[in-house]
PDB file of N, CA and C in Angstrom:
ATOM      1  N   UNK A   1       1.945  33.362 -29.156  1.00  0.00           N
ATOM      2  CA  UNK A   1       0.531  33.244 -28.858  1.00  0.00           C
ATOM      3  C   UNK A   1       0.195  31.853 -28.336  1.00  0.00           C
ATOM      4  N   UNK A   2       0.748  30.759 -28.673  1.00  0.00           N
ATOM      5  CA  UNK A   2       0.392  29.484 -28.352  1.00  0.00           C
ATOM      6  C   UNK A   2       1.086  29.400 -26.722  1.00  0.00           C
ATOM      7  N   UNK A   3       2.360  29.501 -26.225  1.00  0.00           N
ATOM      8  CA  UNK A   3       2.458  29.570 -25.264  1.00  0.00           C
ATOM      9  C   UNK A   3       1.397  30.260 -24.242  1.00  0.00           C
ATOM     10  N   UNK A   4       0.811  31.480 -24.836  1.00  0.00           N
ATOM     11  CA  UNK A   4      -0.779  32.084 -23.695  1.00  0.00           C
ATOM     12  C   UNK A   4      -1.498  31.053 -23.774  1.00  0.00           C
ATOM     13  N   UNK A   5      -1.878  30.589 -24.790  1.00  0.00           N
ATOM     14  CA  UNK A   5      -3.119  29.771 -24.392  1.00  0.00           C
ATOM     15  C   UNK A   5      -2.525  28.687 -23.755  1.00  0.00           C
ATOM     16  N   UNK A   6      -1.615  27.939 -23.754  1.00  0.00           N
ATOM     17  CA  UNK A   6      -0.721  27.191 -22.696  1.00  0.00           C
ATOM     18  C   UNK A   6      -1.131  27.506 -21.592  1.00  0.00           C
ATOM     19  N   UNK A   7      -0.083  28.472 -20.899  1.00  0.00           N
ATOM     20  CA  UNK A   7      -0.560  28.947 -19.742  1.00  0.00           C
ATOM     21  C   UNK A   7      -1.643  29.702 -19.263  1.00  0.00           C
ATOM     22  N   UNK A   8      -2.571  29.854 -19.926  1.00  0.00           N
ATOM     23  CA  UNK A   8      -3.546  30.556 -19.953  1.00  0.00           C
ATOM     24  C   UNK A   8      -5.114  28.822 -19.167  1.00  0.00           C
ATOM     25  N   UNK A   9      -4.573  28.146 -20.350  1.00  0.00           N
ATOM     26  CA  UNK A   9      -5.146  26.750 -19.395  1.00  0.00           C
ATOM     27  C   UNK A   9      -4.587  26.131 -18.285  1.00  0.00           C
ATOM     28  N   UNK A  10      -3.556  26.517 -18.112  1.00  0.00           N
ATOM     29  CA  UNK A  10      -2.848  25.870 -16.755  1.00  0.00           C
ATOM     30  C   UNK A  10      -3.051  26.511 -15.783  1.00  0.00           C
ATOM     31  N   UNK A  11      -3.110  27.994 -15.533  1.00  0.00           N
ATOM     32  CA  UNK A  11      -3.842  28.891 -14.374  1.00  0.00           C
ATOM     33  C   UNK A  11      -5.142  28.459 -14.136  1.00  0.00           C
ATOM     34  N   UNK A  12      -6.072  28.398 -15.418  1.00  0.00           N
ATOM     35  CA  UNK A  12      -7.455  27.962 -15.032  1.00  0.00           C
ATOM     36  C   UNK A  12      -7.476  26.905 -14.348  1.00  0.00           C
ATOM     37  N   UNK A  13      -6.420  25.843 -14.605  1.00  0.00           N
ATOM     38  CA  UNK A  13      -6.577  24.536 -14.124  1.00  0.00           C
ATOM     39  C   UNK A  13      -6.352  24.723 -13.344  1.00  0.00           C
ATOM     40  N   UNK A  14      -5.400  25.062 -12.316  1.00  0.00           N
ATOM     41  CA  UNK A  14      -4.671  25.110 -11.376  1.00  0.00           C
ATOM     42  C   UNK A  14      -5.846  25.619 -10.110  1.00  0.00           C
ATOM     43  N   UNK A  15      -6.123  26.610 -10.834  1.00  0.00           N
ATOM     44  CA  UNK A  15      -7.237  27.599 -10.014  1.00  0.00           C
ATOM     45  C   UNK A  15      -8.386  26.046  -9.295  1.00  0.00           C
ATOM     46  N   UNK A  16      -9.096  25.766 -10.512  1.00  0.00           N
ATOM     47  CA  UNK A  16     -10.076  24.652 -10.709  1.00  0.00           C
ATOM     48  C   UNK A  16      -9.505  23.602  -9.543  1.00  0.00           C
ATOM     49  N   UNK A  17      -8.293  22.884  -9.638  1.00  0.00           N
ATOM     50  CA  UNK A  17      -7.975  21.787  -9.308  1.00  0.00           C
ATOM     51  C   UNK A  17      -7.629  22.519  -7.330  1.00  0.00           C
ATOM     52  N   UNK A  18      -7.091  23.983  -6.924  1.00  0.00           N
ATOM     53  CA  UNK A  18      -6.909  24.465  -5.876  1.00  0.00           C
ATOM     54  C   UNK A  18      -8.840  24.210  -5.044  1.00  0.00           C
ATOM     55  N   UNK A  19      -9.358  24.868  -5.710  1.00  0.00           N
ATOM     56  CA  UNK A  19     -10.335  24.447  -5.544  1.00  0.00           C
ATOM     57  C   UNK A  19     -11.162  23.172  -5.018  1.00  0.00           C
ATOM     58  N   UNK A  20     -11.063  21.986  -5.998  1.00  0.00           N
ATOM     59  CA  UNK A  20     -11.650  21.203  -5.879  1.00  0.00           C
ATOM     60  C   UNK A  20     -10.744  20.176  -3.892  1.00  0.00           C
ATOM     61  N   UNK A  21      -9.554  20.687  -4.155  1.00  0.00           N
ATOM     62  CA  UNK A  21      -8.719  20.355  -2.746  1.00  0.00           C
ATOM     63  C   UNK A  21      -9.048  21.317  -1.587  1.00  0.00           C
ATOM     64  N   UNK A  22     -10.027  22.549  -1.852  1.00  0.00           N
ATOM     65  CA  UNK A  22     -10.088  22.902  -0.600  1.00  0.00           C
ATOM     66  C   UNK A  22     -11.240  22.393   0.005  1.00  0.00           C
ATOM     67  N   UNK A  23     -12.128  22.195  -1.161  1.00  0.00           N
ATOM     68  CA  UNK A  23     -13.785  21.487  -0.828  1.00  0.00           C
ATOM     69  C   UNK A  23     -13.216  19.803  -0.400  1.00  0.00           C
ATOM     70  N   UNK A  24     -12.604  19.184  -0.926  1.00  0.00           N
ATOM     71  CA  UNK A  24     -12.109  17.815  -0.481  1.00  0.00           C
ATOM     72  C   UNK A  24     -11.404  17.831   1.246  1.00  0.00           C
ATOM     73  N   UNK A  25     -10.646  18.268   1.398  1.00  0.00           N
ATOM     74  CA  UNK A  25     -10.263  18.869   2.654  1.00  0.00           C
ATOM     75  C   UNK A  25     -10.964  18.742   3.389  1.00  0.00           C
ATOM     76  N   UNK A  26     -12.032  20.021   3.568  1.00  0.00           N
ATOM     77  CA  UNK A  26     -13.427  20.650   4.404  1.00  0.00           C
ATOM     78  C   UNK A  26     -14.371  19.014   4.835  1.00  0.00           C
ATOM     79  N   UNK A  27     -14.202  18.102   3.680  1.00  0.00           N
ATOM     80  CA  UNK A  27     -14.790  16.942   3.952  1.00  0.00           C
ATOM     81  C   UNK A  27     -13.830  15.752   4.854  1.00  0.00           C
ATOM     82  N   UNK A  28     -12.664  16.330   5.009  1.00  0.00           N
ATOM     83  CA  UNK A  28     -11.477  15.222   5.280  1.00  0.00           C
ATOM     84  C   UNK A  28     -11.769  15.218   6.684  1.00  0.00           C
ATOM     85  N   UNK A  29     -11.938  16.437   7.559  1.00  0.00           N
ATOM     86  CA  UNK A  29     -11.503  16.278   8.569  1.00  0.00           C
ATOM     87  C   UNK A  29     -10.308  17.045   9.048  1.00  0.00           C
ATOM     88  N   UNK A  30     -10.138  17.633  10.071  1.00  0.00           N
ATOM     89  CA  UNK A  30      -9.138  18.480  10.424  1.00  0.00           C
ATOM     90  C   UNK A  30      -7.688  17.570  10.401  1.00  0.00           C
ATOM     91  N   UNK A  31      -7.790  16.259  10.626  1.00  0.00           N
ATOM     92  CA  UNK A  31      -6.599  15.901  10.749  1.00  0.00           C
ATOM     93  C   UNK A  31      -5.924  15.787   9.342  1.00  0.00           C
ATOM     94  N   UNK A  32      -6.471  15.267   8.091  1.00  0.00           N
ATOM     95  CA  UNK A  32      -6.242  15.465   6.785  1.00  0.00           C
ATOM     96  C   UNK A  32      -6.103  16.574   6.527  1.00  0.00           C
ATOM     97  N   UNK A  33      -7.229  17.356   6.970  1.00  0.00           N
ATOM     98  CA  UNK A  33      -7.085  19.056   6.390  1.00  0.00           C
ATOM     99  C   UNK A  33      -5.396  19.966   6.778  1.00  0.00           C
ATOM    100  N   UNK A  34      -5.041  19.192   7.611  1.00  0.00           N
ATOM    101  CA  UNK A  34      -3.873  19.787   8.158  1.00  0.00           C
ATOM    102  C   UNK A  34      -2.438  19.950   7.198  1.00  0.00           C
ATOM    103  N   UNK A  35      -2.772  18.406   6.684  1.00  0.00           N
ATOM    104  CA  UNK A  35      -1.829  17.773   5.355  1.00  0.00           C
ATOM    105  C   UNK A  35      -1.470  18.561   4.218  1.00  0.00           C
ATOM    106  N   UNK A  36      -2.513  19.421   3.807  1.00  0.00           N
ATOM    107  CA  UNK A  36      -2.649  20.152   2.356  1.00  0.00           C
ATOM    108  C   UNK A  36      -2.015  21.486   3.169  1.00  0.00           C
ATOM    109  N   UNK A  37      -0.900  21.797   2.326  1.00  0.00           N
ATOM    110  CA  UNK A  37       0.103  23.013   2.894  1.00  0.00           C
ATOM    111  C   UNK A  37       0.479  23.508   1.840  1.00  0.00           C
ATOM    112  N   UNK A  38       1.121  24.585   1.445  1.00  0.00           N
ATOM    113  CA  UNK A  38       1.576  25.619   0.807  1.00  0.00           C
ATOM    114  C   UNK A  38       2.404  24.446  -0.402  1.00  0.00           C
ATOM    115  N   UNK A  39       3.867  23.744   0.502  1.00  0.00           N
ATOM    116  CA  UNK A  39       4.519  22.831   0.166  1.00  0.00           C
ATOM    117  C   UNK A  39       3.636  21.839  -0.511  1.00  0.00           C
ATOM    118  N   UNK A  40       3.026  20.983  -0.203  1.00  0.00           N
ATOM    119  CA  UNK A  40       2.040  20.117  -0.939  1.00  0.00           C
ATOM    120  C   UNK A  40       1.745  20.415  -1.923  1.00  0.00           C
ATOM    121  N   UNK A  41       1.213  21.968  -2.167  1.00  0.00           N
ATOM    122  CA  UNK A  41       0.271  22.026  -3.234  1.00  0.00           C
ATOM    123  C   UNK A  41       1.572  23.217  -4.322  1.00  0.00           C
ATOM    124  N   UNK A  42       2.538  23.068  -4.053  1.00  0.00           N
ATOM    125  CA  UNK A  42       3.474  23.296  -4.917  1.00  0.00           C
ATOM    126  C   UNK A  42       4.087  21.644  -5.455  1.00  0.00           C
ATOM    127  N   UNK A  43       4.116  21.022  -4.708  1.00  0.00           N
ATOM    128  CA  UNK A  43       5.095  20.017  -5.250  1.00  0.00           C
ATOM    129  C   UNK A  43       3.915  19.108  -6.255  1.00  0.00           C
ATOM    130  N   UNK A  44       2.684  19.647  -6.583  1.00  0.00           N
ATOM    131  CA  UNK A  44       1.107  18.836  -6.917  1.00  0.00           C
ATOM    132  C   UNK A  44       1.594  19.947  -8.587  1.00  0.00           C
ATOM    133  N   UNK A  45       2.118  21.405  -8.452  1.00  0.00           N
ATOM    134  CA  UNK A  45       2.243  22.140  -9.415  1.00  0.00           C
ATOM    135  C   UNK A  45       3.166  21.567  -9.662  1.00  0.00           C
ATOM    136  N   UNK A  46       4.628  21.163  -9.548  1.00  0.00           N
ATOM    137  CA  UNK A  46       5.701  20.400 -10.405  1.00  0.00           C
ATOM    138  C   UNK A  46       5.441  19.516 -10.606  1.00  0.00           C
ATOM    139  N   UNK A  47       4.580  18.682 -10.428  1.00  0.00           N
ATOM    140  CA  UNK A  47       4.201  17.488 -10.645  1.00  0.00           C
ATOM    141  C   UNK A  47       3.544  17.631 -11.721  1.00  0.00           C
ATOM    142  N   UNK A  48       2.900  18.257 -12.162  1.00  0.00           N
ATOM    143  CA  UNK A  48       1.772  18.480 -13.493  1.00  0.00           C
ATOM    144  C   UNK A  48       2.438  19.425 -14.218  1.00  0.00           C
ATOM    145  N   UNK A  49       3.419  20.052 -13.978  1.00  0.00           N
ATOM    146  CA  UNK A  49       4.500  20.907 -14.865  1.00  0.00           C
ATOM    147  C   UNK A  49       4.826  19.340 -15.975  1.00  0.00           C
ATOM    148  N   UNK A  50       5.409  18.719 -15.168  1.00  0.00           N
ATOM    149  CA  UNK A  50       6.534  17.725 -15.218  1.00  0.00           C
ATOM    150  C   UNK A  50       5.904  16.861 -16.179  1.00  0.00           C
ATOM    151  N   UNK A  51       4.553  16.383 -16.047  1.00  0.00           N
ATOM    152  CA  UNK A  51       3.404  15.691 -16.922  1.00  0.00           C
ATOM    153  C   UNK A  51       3.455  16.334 -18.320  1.00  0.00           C
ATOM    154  N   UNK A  52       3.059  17.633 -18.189  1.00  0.00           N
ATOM    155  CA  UNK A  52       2.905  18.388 -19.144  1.00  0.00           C
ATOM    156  C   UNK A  52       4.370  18.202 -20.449  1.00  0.00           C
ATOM    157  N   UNK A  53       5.131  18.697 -19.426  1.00  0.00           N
ATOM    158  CA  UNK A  53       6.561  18.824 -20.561  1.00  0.00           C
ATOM    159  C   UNK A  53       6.780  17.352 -20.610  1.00  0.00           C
ATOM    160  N   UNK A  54       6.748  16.414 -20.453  1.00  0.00           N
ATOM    161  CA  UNK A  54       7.004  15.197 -20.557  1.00  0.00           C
ATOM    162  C   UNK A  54       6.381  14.714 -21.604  1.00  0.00           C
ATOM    163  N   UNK A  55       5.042  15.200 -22.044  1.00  0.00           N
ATOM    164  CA  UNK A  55       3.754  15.012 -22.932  1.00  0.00           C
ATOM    165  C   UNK A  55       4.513  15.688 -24.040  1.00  0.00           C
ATOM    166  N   UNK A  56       4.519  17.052 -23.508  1.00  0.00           N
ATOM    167  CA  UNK A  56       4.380  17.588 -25.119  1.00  0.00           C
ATOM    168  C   UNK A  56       6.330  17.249 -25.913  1.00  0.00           C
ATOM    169  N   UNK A  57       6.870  16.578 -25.372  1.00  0.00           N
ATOM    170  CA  UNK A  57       7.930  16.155 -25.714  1.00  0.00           C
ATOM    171  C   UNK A  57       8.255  14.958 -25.948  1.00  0.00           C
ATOM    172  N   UNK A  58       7.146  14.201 -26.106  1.00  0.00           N
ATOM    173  CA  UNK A  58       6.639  12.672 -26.407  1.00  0.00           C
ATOM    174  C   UNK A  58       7.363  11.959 -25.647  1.00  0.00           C
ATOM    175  N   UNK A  59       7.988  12.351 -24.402  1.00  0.00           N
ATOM    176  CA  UNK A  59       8.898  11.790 -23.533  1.00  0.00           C
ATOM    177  C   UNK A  59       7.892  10.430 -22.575  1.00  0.00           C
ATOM    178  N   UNK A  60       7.061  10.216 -23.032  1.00  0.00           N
ATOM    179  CA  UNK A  60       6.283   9.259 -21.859  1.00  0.00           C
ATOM    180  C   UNK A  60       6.520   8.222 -21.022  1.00  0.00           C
ATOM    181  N   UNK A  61       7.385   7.708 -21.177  1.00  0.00           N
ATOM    182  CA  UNK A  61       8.522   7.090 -20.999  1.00  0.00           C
ATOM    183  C   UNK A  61       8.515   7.540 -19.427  1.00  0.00           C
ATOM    184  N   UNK A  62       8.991   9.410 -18.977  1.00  0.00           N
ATOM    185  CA  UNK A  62       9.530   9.576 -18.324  1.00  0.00           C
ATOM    186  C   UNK A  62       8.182   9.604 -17.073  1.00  0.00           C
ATOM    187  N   UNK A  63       7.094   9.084 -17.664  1.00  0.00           N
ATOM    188  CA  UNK A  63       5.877   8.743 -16.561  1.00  0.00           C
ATOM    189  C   UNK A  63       6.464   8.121 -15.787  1.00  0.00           C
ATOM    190  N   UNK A  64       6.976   6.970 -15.862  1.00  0.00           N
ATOM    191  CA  UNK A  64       7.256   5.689 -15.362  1.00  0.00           C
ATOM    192  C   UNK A  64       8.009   6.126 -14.206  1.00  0.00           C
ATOM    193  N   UNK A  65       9.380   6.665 -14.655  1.00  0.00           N
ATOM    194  CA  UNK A  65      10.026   7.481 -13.369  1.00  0.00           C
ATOM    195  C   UNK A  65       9.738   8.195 -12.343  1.00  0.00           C
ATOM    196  N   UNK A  66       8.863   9.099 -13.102  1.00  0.00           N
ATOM    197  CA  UNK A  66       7.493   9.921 -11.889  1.00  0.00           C
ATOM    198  C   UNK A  66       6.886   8.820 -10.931  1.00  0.00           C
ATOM    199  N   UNK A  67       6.626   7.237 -11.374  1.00  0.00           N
ATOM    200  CA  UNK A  67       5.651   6.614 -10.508  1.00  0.00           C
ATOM    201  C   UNK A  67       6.545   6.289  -9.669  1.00  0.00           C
ATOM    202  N   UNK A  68       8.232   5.894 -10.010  1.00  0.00           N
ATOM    203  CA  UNK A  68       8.737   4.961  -9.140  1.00  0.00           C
ATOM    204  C   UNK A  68       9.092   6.309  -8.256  1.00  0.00           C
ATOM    205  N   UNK A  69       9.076   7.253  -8.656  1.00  0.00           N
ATOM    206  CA  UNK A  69       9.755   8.380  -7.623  1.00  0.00           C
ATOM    207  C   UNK A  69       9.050   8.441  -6.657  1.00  0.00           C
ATOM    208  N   UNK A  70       7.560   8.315  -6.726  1.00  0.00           N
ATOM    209  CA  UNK A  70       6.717   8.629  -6.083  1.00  0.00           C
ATOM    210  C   UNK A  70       6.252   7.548  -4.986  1.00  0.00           C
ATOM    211  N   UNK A  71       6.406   6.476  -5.817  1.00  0.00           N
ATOM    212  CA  UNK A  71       6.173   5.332  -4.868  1.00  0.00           C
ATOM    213  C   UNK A  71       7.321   4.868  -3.710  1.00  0.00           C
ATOM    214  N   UNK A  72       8.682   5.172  -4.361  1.00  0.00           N
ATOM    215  CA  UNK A  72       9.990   5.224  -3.008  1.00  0.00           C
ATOM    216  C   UNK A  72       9.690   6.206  -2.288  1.00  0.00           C
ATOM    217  N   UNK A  73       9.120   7.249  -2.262  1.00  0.00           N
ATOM    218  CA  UNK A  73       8.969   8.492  -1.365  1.00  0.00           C
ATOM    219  C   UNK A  73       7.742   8.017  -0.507  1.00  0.00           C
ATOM    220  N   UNK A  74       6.739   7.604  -1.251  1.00  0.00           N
ATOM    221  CA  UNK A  74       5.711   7.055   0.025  1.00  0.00           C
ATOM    222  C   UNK A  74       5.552   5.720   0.270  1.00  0.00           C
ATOM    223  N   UNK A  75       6.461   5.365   0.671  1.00  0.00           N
ATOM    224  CA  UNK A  75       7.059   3.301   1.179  1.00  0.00           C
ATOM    225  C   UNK A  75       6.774   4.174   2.702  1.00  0.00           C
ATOM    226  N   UNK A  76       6.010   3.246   3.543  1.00  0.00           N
ATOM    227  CA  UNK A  76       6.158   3.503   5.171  1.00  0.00           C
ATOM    228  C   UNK A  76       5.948   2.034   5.739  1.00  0.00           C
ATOM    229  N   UNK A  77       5.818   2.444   6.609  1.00  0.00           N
ATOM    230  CA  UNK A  77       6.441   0.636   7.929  1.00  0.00           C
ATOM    231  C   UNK A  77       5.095   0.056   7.881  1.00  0.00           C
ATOM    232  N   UNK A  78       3.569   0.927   8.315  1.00  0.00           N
ATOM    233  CA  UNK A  78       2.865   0.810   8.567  1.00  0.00           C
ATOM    234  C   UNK A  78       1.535   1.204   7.115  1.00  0.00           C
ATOM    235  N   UNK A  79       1.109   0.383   7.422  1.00  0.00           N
ATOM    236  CA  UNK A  79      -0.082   0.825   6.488  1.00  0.00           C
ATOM    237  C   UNK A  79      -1.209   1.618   6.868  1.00  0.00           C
ATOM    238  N   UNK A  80      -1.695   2.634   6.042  1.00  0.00           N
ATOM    239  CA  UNK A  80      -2.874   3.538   6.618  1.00  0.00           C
ATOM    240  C   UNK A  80      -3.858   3.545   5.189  1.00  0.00           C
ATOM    241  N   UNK A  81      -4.935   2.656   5.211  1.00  0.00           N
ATOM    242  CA  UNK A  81      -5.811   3.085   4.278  1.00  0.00           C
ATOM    243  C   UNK A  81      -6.479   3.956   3.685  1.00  0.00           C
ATOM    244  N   UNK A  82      -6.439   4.830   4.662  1.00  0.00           N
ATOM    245  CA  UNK A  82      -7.277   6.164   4.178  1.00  0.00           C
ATOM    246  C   UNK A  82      -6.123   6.749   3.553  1.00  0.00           C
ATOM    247  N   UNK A  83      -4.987   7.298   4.169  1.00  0.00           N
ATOM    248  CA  UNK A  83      -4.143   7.908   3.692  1.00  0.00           C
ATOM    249  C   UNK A  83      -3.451   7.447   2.167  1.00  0.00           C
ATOM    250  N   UNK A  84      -3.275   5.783   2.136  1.00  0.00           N
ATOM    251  CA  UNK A  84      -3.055   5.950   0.930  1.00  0.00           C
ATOM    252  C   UNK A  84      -4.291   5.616  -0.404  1.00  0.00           C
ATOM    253  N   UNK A  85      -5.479   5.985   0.022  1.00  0.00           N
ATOM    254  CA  UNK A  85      -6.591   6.550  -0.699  1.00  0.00           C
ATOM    255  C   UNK A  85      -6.564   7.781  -1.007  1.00  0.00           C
ATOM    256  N   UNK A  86      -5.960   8.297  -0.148  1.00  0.00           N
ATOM    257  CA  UNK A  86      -6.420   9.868  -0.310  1.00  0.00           C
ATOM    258  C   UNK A  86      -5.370  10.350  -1.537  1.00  0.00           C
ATOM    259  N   UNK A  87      -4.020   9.221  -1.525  1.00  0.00           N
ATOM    260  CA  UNK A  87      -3.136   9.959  -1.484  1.00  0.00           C
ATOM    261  C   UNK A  87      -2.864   9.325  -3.524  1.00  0.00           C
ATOM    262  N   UNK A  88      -3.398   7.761  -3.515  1.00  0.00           N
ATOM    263  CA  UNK A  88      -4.128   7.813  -5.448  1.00  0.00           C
ATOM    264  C   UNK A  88      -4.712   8.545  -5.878  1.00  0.00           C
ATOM    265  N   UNK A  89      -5.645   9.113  -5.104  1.00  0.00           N
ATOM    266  CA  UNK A  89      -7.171   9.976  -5.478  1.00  0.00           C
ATOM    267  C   UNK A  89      -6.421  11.694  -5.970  1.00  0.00           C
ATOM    268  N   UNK A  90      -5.338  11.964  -5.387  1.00  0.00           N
ATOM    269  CA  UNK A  90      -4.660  13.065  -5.191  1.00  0.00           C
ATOM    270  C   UNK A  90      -3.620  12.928  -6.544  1.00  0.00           C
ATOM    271  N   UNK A  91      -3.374  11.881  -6.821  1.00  0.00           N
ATOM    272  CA  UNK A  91      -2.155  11.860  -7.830  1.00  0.00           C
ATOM    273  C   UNK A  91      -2.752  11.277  -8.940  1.00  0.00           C
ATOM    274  N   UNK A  92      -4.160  10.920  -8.968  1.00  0.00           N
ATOM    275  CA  UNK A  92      -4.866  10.030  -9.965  1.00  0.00           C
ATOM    276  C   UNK A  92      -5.238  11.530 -10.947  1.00  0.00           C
ATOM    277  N   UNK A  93      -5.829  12.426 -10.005  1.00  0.00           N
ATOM    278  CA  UNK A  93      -6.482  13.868 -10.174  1.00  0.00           C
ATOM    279  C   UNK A  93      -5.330  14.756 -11.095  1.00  0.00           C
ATOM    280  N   UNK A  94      -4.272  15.007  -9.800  1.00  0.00           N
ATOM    281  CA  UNK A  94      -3.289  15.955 -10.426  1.00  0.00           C
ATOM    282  C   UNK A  94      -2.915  15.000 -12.125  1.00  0.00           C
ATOM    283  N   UNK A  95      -2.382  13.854 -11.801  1.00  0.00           N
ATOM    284  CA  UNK A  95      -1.769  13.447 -13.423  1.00  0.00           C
ATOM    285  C   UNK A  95      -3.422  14.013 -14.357  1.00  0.00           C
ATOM    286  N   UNK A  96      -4.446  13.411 -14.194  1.00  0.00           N
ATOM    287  CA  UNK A  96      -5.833  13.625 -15.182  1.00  0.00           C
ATOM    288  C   UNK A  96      -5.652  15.133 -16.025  1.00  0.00           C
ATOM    289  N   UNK A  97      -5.412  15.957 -14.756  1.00  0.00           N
ATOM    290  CA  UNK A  97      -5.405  17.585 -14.822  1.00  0.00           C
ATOM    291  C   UNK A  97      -4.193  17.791 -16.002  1.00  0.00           C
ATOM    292  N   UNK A  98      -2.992  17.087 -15.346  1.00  0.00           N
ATOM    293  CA  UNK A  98      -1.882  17.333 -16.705  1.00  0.00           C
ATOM    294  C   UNK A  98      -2.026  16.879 -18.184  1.00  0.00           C
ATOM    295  N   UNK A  99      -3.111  16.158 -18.322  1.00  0.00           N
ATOM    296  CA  UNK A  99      -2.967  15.739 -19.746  1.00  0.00           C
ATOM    297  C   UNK A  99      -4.166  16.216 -20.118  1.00  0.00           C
ATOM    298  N   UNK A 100      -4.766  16.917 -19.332  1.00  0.00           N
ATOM    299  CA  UNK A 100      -5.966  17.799 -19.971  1.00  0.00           C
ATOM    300  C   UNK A 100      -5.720  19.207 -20.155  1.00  0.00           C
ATOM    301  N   UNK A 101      -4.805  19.507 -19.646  1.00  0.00           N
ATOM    302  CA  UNK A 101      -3.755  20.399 -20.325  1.00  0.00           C
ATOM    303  C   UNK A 101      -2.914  20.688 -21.423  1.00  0.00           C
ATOM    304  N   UNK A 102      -2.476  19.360 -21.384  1.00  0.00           N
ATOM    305  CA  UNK A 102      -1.965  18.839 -22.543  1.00  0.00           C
ATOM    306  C   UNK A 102      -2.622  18.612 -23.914  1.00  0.00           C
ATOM    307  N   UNK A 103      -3.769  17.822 -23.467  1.00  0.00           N
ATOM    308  CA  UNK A 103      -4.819  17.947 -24.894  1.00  0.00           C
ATOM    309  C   UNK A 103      -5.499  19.098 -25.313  1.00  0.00           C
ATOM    310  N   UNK A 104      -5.863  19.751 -23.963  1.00  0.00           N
ATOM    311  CA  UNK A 104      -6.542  21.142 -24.488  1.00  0.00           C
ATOM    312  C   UNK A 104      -5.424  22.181 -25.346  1.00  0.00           C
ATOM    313  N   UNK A 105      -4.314  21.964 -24.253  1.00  0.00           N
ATOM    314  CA  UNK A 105      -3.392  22.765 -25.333  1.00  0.00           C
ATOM    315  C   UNK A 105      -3.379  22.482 -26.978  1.00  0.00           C
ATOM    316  N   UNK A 106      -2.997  21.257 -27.319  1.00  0.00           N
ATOM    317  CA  UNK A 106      -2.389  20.781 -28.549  1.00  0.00           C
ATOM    318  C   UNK A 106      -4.082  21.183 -29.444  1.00  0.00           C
ATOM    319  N   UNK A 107      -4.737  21.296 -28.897  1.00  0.00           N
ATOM    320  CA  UNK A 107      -6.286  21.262 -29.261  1.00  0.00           C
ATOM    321  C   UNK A 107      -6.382  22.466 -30.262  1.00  0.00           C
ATOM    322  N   UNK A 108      -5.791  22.948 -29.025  1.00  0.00           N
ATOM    323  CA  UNK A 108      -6.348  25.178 -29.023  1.00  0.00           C
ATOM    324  C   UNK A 108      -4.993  25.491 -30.213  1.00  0.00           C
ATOM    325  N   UNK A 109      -3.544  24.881 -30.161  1.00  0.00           N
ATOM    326  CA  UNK A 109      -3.014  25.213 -31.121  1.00  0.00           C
ATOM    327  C   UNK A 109      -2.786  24.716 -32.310  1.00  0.00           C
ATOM    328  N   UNK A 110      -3.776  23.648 -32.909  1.00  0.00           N
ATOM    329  CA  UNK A 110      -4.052  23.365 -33.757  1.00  0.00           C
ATOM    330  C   UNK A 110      -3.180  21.986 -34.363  1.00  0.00           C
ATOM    331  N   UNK A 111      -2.024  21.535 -32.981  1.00  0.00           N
ATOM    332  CA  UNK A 111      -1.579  20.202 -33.625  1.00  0.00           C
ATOM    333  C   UNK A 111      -2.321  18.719 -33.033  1.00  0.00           C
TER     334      UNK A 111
END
């Protein structure tokens, strides 16, 4: 039963957070809007998988790795401000979403 309500908040979230990126988008501009792809918004779901089990395994630690992973993957030659606004605002969100998952879970099952 505790695993449903698990995933039972992580669909909602997911739903919620799909959402709030298609209305963000619609405001971006077609050339941003182009960015948010199938791929994107799977690798935004392992990413908050990854939060999650990391949390509830008191692993926090393994945050740290998530940042440097993330930050060698988006090193570029050139700097683009918007893009890497868009692109904290995007990972500031998804991590928020994982540990409100996390708390709601531990909440709903009573530890």
């Amino acid at each position: 039963m505790e695993m449903f309500y698990v995933l039972t908040i992580i669909v909602i979230g997911e739903i919620l957070i799909h959402l709030i990126f298609i209305v963000l988008s619609r405001m971006l501009g077609k050339e941003k809007r182009d960015k948010i792809t199938g791929l994107s918004i799977f690798k935004g779901l392992l990413e908050r998988a990854f939060v999650v089990v990391t949390l509830n395994f008191e692993m926090v630690s393994a945050l740290t790795l998530l940042g440097a992973l993330k930050i060698a993957t988006r090193i570029k030659d050139t700097e683009d401000k918007i893009s890497n606004d868009f692109f904290l605002i995007g990972n500031l969100t998804s991590v928020l979403f994982a540990i409100g998952y996390f708390v709601i879970g531990r909440k709903m099952i009573g530890q």
